[in-house]
C-alpha atoms as a PDB file:
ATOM      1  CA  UNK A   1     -33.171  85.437  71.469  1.00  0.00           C
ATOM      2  CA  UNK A   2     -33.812  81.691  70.064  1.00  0.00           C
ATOM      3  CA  UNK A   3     -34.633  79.548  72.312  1.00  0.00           C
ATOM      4  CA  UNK A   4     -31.872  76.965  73.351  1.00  0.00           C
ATOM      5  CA  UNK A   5     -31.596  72.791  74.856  1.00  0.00           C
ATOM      6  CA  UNK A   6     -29.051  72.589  77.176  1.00  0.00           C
ATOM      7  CA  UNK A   7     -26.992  69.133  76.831  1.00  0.00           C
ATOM      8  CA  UNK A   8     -24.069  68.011  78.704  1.00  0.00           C
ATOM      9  CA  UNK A   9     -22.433  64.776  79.742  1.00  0.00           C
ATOM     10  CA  UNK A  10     -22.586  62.098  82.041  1.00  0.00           C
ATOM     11  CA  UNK A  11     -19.607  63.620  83.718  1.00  0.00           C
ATOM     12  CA  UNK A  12     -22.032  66.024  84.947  1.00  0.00           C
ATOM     13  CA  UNK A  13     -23.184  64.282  88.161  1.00  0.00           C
ATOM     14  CA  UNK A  14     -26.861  66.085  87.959  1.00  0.00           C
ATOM     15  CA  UNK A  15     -29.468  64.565  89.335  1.00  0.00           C
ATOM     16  CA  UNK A  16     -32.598  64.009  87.999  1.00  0.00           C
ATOM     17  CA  UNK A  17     -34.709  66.725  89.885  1.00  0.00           C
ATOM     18  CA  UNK A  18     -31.974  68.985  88.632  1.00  0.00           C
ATOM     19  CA  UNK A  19     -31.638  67.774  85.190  1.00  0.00           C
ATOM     20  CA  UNK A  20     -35.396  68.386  85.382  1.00  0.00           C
ATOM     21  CA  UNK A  21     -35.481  71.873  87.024  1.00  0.00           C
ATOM     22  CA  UNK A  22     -33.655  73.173  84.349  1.00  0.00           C
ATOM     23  CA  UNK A  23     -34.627  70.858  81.444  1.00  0.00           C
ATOM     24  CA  UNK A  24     -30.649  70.143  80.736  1.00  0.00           C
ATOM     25  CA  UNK A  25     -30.492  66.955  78.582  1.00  0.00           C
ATOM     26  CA  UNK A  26     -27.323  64.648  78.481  1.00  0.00           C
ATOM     27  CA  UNK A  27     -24.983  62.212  76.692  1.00  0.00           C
ATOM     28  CA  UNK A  28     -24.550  59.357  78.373  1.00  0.00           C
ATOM     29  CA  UNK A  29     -20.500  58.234  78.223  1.00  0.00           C
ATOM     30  CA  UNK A  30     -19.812  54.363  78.470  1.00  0.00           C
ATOM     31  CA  UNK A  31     -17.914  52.220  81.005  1.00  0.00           C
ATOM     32  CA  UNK A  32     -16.360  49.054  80.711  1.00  0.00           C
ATOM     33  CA  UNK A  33     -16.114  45.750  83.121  1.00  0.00           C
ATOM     34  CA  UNK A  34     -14.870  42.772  82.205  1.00  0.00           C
ATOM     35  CA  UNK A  35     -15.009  43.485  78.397  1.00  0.00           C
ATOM     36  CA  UNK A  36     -18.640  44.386  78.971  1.00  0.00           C
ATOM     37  CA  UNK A  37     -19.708  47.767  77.804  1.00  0.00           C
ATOM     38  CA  UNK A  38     -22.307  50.095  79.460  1.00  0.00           C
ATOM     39  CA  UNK A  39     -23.651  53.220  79.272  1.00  0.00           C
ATOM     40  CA  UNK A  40     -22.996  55.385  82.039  1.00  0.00           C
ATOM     41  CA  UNK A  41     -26.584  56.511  83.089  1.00  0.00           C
ATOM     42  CA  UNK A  42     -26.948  59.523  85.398  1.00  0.00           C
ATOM     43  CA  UNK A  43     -29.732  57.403  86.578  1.00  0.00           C
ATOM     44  CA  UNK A  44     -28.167  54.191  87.337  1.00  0.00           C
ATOM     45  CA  UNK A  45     -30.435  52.093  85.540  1.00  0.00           C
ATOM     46  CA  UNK A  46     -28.033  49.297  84.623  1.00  0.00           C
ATOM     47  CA  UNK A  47     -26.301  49.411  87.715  1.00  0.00           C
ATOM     48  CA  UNK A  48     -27.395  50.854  91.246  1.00  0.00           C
ATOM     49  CA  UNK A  49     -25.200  52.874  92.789  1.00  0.00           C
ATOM     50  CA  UNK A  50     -24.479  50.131  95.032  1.00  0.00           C
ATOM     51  CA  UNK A  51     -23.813  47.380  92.639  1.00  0.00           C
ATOM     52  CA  UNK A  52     -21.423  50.210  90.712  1.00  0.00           C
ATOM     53  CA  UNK A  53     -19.362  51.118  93.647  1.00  0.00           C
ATOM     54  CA  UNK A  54     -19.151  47.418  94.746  1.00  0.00           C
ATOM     55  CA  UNK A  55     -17.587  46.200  91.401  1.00  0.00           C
ATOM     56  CA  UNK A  56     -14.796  48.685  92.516  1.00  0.00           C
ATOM     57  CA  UNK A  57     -14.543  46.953  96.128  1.00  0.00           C
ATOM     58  CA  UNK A  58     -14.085  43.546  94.796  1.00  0.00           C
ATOM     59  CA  UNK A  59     -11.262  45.022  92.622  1.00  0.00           C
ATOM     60  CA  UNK A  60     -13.019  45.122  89.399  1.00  0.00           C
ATOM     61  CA  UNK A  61     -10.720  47.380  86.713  1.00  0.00           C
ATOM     62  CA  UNK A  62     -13.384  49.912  85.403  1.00  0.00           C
ATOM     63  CA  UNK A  63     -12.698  51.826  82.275  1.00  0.00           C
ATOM     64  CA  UNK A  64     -14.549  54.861  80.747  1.00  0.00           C
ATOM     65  CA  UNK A  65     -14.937  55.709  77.053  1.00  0.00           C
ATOM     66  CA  UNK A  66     -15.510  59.913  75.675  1.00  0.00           C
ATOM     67  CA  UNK A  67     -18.968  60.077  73.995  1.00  0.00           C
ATOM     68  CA  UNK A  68     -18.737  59.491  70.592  1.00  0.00           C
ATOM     69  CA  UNK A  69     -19.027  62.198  67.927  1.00  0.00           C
ATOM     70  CA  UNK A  70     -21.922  60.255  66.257  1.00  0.00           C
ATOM     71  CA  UNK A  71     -23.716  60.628  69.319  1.00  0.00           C
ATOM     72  CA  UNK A  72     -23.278  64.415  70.011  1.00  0.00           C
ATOM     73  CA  UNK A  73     -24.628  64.618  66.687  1.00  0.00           C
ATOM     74  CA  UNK A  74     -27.453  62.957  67.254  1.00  0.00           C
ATOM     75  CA  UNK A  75     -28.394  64.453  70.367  1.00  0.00           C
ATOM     76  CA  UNK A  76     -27.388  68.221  68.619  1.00  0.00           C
ATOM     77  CA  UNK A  77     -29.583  67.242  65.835  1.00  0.00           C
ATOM     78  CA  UNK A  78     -32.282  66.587  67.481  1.00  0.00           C
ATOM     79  CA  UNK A  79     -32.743  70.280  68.957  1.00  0.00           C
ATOM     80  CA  UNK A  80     -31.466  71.576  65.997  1.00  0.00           C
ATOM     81  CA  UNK A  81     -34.203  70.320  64.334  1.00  0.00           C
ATOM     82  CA  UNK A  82     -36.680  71.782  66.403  1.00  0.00           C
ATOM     83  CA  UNK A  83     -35.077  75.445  65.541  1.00  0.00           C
ATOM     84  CA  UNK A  84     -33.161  75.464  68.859  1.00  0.00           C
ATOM     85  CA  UNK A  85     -29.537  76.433  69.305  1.00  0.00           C
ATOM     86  CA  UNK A  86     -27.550  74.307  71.858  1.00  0.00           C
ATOM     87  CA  UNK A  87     -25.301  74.749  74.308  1.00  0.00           C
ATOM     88  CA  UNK A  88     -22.923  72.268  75.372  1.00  0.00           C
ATOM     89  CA  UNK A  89     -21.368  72.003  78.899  1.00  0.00           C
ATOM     90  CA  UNK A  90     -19.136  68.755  78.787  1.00  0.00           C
END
């Protein structure tokens, strides 16, 4: 059996110790506030969990984008290129 990279989405909600566990890589979709676009990092580094949910308090409209193809493709690519197969849970 090859040997395969697990990649799924920022939909995911896995946490880093998890994402780590189990070496499962990810996509990161974007959000948008206020015509400002970010990616949507399991991590919160743009935004703190905090500072996310608060922009949702003070009645901030928040809008989500799908991943792009382009960057499936590059994410795919990358393990493909290493002889991997993938397997996408999104």
């Amino acid at each position: 059996m090859r040997k395969f990279a697990i990649i799924t989405d920022s939909c995911s909600d896995l946490y880093k110790d998890i994402r780590d566990k189990y070496d499962i890589d990810y996509v990161k979709m974007r959000f948008i506030v206020d015509g400002n676009d970010y990616p949507a990092s399991l991590d919160f580094e743009e935004f703190s969990v905090h500072d996310f949910y608060n922009l949702m308090r003070d009645g901030k409209r928040i809008r989500t984008a799908q991943v792009t193809e382009a960057t499936y493709i590059e994410a795919f690519e990358k393990y493909l290129a290493q002889g991997m197969d993938v397997l996408s849970i999104s």
